[in-house]
C-alpha atoms as a PDB file:
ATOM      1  CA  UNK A   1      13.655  -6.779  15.230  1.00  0.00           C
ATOM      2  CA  UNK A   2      11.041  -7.799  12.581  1.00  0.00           C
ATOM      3  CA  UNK A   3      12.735  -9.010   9.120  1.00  0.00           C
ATOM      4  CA  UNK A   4      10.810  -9.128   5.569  1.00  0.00           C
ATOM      5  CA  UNK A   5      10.672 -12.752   5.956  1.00  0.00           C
ATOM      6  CA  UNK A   6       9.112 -13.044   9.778  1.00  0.00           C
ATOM      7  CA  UNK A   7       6.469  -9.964   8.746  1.00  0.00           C
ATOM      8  CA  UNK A   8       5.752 -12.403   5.713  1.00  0.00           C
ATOM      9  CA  UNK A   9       5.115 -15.273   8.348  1.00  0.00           C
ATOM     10  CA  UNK A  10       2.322 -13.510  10.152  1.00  0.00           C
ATOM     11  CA  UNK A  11      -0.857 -12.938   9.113  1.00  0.00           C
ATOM     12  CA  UNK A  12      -1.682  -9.303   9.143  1.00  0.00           C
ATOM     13  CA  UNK A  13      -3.784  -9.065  12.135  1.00  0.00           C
ATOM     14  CA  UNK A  14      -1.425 -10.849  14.231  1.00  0.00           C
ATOM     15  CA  UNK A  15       1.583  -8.540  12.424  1.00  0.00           C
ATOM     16  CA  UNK A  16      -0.800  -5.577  13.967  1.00  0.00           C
ATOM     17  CA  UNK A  17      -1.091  -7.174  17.170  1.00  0.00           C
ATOM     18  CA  UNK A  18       2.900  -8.026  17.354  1.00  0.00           C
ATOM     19  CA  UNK A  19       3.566  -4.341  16.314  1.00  0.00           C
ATOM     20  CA  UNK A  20       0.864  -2.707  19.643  1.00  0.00           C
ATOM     21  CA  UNK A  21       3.187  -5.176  22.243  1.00  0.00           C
ATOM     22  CA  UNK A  22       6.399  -3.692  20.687  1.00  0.00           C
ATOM     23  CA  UNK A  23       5.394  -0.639  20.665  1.00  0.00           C
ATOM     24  CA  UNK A  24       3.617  -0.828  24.156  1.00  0.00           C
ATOM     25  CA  UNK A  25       6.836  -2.658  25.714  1.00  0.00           C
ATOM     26  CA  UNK A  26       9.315  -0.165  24.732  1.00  0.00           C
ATOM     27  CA  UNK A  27       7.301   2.539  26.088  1.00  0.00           C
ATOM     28  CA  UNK A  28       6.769   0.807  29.570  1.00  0.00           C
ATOM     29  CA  UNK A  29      10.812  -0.264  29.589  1.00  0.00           C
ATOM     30  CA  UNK A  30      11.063   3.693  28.906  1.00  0.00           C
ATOM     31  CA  UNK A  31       8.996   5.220  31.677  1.00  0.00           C
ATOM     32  CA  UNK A  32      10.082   2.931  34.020  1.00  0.00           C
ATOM     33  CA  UNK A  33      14.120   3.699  33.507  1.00  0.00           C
ATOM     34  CA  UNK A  34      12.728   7.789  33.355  1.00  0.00           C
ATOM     35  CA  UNK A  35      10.790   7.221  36.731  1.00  0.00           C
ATOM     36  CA  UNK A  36      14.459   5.821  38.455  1.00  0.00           C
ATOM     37  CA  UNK A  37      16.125   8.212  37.024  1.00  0.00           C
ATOM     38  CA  UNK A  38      13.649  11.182  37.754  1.00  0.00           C
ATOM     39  CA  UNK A  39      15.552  13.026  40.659  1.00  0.00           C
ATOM     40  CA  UNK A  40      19.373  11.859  39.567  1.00  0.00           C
ATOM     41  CA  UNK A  41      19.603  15.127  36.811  1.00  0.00           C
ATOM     42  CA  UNK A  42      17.278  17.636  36.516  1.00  0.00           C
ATOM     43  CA  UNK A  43      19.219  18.830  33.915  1.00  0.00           C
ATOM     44  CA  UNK A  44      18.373  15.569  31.689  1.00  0.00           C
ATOM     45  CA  UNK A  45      14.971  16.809  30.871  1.00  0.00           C
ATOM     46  CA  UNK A  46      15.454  19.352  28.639  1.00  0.00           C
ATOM     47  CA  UNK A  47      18.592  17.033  26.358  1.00  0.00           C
ATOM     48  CA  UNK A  48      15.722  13.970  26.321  1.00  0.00           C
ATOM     49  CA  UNK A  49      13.206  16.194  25.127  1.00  0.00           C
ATOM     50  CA  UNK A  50      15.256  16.976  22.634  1.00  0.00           C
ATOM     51  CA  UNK A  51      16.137  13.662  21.362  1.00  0.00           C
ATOM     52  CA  UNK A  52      12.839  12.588  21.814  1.00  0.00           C
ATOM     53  CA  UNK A  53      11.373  15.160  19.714  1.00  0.00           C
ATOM     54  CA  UNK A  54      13.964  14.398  16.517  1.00  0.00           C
ATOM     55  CA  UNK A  55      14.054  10.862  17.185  1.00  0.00           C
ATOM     56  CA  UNK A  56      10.118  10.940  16.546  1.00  0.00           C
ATOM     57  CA  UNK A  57      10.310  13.676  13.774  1.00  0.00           C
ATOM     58  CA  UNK A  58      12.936  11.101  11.913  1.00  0.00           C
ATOM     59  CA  UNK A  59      10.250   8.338  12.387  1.00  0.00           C
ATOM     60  CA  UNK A  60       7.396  10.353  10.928  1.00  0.00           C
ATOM     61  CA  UNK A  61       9.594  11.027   8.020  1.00  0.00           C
ATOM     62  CA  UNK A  62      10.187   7.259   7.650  1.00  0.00           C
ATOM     63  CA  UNK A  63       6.109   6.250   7.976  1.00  0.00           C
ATOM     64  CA  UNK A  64       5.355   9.006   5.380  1.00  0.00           C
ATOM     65  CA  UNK A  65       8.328   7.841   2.855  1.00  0.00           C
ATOM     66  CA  UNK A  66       7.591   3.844   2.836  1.00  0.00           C
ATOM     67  CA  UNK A  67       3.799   4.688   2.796  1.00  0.00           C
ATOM     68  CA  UNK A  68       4.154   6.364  -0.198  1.00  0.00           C
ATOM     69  CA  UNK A  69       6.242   3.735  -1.928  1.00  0.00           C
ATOM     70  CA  UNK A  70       3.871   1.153  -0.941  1.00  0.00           C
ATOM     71  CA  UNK A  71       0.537   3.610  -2.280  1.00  0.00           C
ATOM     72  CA  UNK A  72       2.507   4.165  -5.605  1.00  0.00           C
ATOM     73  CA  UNK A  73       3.119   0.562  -6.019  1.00  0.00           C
ATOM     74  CA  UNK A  74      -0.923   0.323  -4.917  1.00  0.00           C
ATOM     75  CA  UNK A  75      -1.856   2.276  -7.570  1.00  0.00           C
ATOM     76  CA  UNK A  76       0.738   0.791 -10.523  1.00  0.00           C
ATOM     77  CA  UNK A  77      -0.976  -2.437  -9.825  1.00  0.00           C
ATOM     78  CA  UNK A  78      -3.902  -0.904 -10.581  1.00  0.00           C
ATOM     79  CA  UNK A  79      -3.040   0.265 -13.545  1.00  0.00           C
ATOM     80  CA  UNK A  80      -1.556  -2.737 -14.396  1.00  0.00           C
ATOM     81  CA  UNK A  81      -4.893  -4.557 -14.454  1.00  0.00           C
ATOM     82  CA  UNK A  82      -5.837  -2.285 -16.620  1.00  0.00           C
ATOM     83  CA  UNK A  83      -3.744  -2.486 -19.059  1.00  0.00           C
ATOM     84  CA  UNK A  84      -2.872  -6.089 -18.829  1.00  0.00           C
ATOM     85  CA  UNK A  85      -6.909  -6.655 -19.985  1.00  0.00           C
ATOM     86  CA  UNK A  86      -6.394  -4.046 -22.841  1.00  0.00           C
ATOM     87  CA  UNK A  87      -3.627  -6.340 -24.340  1.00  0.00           C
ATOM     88  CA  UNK A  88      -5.454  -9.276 -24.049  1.00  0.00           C
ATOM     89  CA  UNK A  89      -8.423  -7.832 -25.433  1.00  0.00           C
ATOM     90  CA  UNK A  90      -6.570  -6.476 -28.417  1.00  0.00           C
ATOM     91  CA  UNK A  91      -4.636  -9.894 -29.063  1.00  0.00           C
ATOM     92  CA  UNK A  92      -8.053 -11.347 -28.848  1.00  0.00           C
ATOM     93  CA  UNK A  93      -9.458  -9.655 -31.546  1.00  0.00           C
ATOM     94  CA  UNK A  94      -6.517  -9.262 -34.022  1.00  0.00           C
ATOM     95  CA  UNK A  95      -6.489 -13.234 -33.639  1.00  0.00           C
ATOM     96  CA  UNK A  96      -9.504 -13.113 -35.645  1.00  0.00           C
ATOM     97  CA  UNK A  97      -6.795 -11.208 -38.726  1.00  0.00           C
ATOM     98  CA  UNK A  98      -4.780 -14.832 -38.770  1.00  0.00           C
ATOM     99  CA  UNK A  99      -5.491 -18.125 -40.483  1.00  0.00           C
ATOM    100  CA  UNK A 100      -8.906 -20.296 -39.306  1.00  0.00           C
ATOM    101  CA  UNK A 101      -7.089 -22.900 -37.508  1.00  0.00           C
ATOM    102  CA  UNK A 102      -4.747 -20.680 -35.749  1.00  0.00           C
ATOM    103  CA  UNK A 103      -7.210 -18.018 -34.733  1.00  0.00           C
ATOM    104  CA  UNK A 104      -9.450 -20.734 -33.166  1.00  0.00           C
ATOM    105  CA  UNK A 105      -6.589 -22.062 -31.403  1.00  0.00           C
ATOM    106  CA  UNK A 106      -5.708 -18.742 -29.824  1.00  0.00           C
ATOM    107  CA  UNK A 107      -8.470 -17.695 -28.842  1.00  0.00           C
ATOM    108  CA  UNK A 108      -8.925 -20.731 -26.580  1.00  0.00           C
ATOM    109  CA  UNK A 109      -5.438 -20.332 -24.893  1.00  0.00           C
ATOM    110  CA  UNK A 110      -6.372 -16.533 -24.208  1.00  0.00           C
ATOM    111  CA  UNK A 111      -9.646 -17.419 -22.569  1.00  0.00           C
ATOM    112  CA  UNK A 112      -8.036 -20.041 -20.188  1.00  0.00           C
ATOM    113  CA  UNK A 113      -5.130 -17.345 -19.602  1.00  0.00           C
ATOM    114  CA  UNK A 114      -7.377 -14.982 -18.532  1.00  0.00           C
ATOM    115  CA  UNK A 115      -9.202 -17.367 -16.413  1.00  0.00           C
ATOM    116  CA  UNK A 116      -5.854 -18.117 -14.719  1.00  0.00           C
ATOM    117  CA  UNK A 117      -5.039 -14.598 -14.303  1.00  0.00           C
ATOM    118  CA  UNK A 118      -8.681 -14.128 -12.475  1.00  0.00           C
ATOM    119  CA  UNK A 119      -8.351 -16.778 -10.418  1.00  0.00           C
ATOM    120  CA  UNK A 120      -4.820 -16.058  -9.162  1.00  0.00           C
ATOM    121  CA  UNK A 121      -5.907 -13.460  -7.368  1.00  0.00           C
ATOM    122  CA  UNK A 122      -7.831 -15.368  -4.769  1.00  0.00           C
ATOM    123  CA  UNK A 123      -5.446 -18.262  -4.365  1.00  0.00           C
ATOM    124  CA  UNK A 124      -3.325 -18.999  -1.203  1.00  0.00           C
ATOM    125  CA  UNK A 125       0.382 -17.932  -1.720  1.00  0.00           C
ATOM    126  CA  UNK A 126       1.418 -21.715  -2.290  1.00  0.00           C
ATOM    127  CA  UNK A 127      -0.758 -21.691  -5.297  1.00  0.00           C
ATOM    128  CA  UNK A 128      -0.257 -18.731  -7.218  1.00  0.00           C
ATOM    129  CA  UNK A 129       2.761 -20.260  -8.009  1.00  0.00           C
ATOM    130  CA  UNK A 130       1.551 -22.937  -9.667  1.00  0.00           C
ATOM    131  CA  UNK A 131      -0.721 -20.287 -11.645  1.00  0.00           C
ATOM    132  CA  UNK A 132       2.918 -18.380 -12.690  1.00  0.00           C
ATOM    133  CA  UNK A 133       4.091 -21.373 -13.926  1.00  0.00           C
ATOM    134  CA  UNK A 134       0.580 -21.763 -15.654  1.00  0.00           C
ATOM    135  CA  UNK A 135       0.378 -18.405 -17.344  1.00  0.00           C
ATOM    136  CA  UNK A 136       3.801 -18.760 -19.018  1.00  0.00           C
ATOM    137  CA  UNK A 137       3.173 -22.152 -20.431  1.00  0.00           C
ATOM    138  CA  UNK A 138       0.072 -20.176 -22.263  1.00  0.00           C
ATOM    139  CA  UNK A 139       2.824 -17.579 -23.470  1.00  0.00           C
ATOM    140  CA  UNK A 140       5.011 -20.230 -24.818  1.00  0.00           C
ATOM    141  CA  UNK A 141       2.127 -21.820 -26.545  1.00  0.00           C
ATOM    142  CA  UNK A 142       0.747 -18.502 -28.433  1.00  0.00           C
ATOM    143  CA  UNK A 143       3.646 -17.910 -29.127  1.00  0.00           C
ATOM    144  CA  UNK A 144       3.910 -21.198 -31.058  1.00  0.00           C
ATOM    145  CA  UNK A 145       0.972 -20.573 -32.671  1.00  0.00           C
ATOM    146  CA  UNK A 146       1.960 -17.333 -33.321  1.00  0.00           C
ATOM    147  CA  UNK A 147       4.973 -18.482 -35.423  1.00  0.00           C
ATOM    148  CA  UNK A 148       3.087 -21.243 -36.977  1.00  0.00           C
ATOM    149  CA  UNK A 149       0.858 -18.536 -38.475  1.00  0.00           C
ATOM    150  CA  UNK A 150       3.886 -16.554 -39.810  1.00  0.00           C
ATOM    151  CA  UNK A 151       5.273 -19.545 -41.934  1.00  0.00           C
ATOM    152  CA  UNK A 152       1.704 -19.695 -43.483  1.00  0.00           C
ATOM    153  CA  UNK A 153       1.529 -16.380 -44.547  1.00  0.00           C
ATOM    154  CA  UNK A 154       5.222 -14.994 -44.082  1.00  0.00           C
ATOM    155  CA  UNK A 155       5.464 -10.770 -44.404  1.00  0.00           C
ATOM    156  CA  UNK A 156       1.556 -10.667 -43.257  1.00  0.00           C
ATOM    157  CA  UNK A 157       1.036  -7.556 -41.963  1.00  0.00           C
ATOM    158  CA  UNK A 158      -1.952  -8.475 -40.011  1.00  0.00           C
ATOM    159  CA  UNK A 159       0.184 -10.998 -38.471  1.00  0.00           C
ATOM    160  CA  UNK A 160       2.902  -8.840 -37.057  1.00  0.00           C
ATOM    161  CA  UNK A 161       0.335  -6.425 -36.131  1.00  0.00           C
ATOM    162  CA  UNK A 162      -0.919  -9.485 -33.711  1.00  0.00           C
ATOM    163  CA  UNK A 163       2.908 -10.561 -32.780  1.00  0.00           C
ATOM    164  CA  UNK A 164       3.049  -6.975 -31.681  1.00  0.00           C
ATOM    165  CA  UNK A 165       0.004  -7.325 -29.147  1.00  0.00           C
ATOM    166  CA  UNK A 166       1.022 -10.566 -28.189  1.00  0.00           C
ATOM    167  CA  UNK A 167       4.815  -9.467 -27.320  1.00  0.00           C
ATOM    168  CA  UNK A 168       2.782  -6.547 -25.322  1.00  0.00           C
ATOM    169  CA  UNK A 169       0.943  -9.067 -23.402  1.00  0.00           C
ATOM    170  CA  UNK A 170       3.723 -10.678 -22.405  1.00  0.00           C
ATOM    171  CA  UNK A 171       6.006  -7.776 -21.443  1.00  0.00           C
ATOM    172  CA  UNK A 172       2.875  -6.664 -18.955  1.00  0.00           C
ATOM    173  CA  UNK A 173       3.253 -10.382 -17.550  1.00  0.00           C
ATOM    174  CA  UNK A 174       6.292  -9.811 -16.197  1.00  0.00           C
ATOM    175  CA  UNK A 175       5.880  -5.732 -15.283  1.00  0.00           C
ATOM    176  CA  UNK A 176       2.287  -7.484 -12.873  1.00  0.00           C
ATOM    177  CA  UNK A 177       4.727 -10.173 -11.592  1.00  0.00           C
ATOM    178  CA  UNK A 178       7.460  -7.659 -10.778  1.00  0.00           C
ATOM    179  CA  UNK A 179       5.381  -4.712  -9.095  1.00  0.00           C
ATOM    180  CA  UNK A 180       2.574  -7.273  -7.595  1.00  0.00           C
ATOM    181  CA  UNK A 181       4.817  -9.528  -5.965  1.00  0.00           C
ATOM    182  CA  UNK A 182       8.476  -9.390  -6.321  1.00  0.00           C
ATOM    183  CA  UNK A 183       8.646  -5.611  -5.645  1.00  0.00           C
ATOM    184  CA  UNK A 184       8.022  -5.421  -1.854  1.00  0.00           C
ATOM    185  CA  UNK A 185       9.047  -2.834   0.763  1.00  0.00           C
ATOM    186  CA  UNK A 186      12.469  -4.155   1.633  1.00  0.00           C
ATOM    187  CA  UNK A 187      13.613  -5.857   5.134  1.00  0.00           C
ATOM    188  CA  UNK A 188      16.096  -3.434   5.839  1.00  0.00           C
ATOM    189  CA  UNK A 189      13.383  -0.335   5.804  1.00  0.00           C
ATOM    190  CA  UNK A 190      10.954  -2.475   7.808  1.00  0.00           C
ATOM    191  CA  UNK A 191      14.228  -3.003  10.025  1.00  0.00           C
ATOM    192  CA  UNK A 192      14.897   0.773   9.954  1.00  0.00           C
ATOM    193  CA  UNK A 193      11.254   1.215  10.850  1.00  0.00           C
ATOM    194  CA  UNK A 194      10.645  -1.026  13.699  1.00  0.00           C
ATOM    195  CA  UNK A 195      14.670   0.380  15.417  1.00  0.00           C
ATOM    196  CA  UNK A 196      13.373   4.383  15.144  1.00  0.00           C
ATOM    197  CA  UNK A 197       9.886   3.141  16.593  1.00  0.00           C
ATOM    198  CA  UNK A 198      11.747   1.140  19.477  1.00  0.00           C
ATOM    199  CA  UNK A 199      14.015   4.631  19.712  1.00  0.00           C
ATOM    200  CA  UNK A 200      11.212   6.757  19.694  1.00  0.00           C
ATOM    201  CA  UNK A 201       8.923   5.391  22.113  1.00  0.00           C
ATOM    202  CA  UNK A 202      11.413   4.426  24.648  1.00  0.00           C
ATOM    203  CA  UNK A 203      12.665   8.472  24.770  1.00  0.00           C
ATOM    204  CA  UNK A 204       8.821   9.226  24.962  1.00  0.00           C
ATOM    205  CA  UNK A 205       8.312   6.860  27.872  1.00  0.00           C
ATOM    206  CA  UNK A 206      11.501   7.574  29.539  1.00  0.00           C
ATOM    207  CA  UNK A 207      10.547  11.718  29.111  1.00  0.00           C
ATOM    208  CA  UNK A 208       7.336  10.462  30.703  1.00  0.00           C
ATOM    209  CA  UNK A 209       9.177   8.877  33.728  1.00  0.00           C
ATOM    210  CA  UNK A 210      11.335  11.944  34.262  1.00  0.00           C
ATOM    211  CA  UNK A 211       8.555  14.278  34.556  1.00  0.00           C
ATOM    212  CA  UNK A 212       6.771  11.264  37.277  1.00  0.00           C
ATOM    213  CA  UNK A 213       3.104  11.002  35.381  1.00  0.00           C
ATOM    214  CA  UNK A 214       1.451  10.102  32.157  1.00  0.00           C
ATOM    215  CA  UNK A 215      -2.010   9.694  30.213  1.00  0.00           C
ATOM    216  CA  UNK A 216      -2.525   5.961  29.760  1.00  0.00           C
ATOM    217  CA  UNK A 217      -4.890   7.544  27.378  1.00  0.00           C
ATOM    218  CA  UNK A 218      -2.270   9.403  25.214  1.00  0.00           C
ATOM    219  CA  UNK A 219       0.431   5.874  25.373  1.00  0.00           C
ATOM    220  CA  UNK A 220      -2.558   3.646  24.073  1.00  0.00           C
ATOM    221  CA  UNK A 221      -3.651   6.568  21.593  1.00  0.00           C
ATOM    222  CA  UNK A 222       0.103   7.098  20.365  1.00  0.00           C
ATOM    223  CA  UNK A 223       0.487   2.823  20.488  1.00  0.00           C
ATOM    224  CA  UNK A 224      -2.860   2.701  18.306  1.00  0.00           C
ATOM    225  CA  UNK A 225      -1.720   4.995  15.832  1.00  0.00           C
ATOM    226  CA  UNK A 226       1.732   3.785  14.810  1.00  0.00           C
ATOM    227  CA  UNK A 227       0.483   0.172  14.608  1.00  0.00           C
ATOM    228  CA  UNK A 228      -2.318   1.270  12.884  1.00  0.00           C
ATOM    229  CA  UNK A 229      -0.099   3.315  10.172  1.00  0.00           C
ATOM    230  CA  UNK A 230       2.370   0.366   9.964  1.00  0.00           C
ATOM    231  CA  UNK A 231      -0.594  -2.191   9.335  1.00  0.00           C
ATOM    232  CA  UNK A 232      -1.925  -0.315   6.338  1.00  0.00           C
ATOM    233  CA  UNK A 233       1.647  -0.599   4.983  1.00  0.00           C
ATOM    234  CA  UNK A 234       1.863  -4.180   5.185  1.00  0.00           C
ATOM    235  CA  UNK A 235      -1.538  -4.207   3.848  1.00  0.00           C
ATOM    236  CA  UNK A 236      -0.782  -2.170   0.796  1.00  0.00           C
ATOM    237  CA  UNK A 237       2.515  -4.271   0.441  1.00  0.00           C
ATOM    238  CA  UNK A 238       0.429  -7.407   0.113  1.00  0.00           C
ATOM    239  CA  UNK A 239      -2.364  -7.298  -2.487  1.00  0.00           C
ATOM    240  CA  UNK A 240      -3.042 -10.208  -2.269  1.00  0.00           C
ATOM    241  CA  UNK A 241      -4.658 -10.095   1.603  1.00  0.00           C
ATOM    242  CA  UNK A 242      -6.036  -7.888   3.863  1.00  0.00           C
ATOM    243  CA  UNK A 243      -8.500  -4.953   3.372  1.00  0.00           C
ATOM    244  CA  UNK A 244      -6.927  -3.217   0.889  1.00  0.00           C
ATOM    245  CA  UNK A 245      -7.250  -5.343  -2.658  1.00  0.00           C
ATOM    246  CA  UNK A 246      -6.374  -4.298  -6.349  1.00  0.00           C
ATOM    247  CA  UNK A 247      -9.830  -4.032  -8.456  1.00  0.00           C
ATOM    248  CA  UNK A 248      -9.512  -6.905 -10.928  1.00  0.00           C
ATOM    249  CA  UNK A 249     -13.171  -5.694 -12.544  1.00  0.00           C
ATOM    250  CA  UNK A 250     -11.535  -5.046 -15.693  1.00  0.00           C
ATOM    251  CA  UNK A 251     -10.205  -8.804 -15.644  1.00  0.00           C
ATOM    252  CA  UNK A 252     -13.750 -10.258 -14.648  1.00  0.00           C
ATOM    253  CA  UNK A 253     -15.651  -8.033 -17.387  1.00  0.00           C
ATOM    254  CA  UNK A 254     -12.935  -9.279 -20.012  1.00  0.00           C
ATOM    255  CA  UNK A 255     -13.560 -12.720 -19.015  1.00  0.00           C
ATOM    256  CA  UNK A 256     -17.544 -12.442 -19.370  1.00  0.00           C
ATOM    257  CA  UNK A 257     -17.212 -10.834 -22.923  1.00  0.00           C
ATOM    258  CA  UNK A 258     -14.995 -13.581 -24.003  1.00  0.00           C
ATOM    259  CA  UNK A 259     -17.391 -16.093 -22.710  1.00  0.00           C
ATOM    260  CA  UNK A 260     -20.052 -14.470 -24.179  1.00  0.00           C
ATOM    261  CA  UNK A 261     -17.985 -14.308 -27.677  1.00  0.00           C
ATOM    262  CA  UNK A 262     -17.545 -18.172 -27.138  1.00  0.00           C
ATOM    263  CA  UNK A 263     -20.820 -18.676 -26.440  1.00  0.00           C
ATOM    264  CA  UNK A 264     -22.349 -16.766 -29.267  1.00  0.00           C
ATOM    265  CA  UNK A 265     -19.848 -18.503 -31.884  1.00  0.00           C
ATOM    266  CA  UNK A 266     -21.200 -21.656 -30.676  1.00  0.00           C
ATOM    267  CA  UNK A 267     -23.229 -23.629 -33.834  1.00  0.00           C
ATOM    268  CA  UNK A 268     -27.355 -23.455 -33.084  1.00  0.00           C
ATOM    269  CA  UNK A 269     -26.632 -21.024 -29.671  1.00  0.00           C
ATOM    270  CA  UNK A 270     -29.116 -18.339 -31.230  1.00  0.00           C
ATOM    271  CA  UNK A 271     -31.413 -20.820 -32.298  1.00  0.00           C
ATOM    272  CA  UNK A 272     -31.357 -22.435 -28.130  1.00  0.00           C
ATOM    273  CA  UNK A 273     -31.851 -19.269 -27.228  1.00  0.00           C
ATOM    274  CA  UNK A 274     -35.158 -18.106 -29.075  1.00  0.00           C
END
């Protein structure tokens, strides 16, 4: 039996390749108990198929229901990135509403958060930690600066209307955090998963050994299949390996145009330039 924290422990081609000898074993250990028992009960044949069938309609069900949480959670991600840029982006330019020292100020601790956020991305597991931990020093800082801004100019408008984005950015912090890594498919599913499969394919093999032959063919095509379904779950339910990655293009093109904005409020940049 696989838990969350073993699957987590395995890269996700060896996961795939653990999941084809499961699979494969408790197929084998099923045709070989069907081929002793093949001339005990003819009448066996008909109950197994029967169990064999629902066992592996109860398993489909299973493979289409956690796919489909781990695609949704794909896709919120995505959206996530999306609108996590559109916050910064907005705090970035209602910054320029609040007092010179401030705004400057500000700005700086957005561009390094959204460096950090880019970056995350491609660090190892042990790091993005340190990136967390990172990001929500920023928060604590603009938020500083945020109040330090309101006790210059207390009832601004302009200011709350930044507070607002800024309190925005924050709560979209915590919603990439939760959905991107805390919000995994559970152990007890993948437990679930991995005790129908075991089920499943040991009634198919043991149906197999009843009747006396089988298609290598078929076992290695049916073997294939599940593993390869369960290793696009795992890869969904890891964004941050695999094949399947969350686009951070909105993140990257935010972080040019904020470079470029540096770059072009930079004293004498035009006059390099020409």
């Amino acid at each position: 039996m696989m838990s969350g924290m073993s699957i987590d422990s395995l890269s996700l081609w060896e996961f795939f390749l653990a999941t084809v000898v499961f699979v494969f074993l408790f197929i084998e250990a099923g045709f070989l108990l069907g081929r002793r028992h093949r001339h005990k009960d003819t009448a066996l044949e008909s109950s197994v198929n029967a169990m064999a069938g629902a066992t592996a309609g109860l398993l489909a069900f299973m493979l289409a229901f956690t796919f489909g949480s781990a695609a949704s959670r794909h896709d919120s991600r995505k959206q996530l990135v999306i609108e996590e840029a559109n916050a910064i982006r907005t705090t970035y330019l209602r910054a320029g509403l609040l007092p010179g020292p401030h705004r400057e100020e500000i700005r700086r601790l957005l561009r390094e958060y959204v460096d950090i956020r880019v970056k995350a991305v491609q660090m190892e597991k042990a790091e993005i930690q340190q990136a967390l931990v990172r990001s929500e020093e920023l928060q604590e800082q603009l938020w500083a600066q945020a109040v330090a801004a309101s006790q210059v100019t207390p009832g601004s408008v302009t200011t709350g209307i930044f507070i607002q984005s800024l309190n925005e950015l924050i709560q979209l912090h915590l919603k990439r955090l939760t959905v991107g890594i805390r919000n995994r498919v559970p152990g007890t599913i993948w437990g679930t998963l991995y005790s129908l499969a075991a089920l499943a394919m040991f009634m198919m093999g043991y149906r197999a050994g009843l009747v006396g032959s089988r298609s290598r063919l078929i076992s290695l095509a049916l073997v294939l299949s599940f593993s390869g379904v369960i290793f696009l779950i795992a890869d969904l339910d890891r964004p941050q390996q695999g094949l399947i990655r969350v686009s951070q293009q909105a993140m990257t093109e935010l972080q040019n145009r904020l470079g470029k904005d540096t770059a072009s409020s930079v004293p004498g940049h035009k006059q390099s330039n020409e």
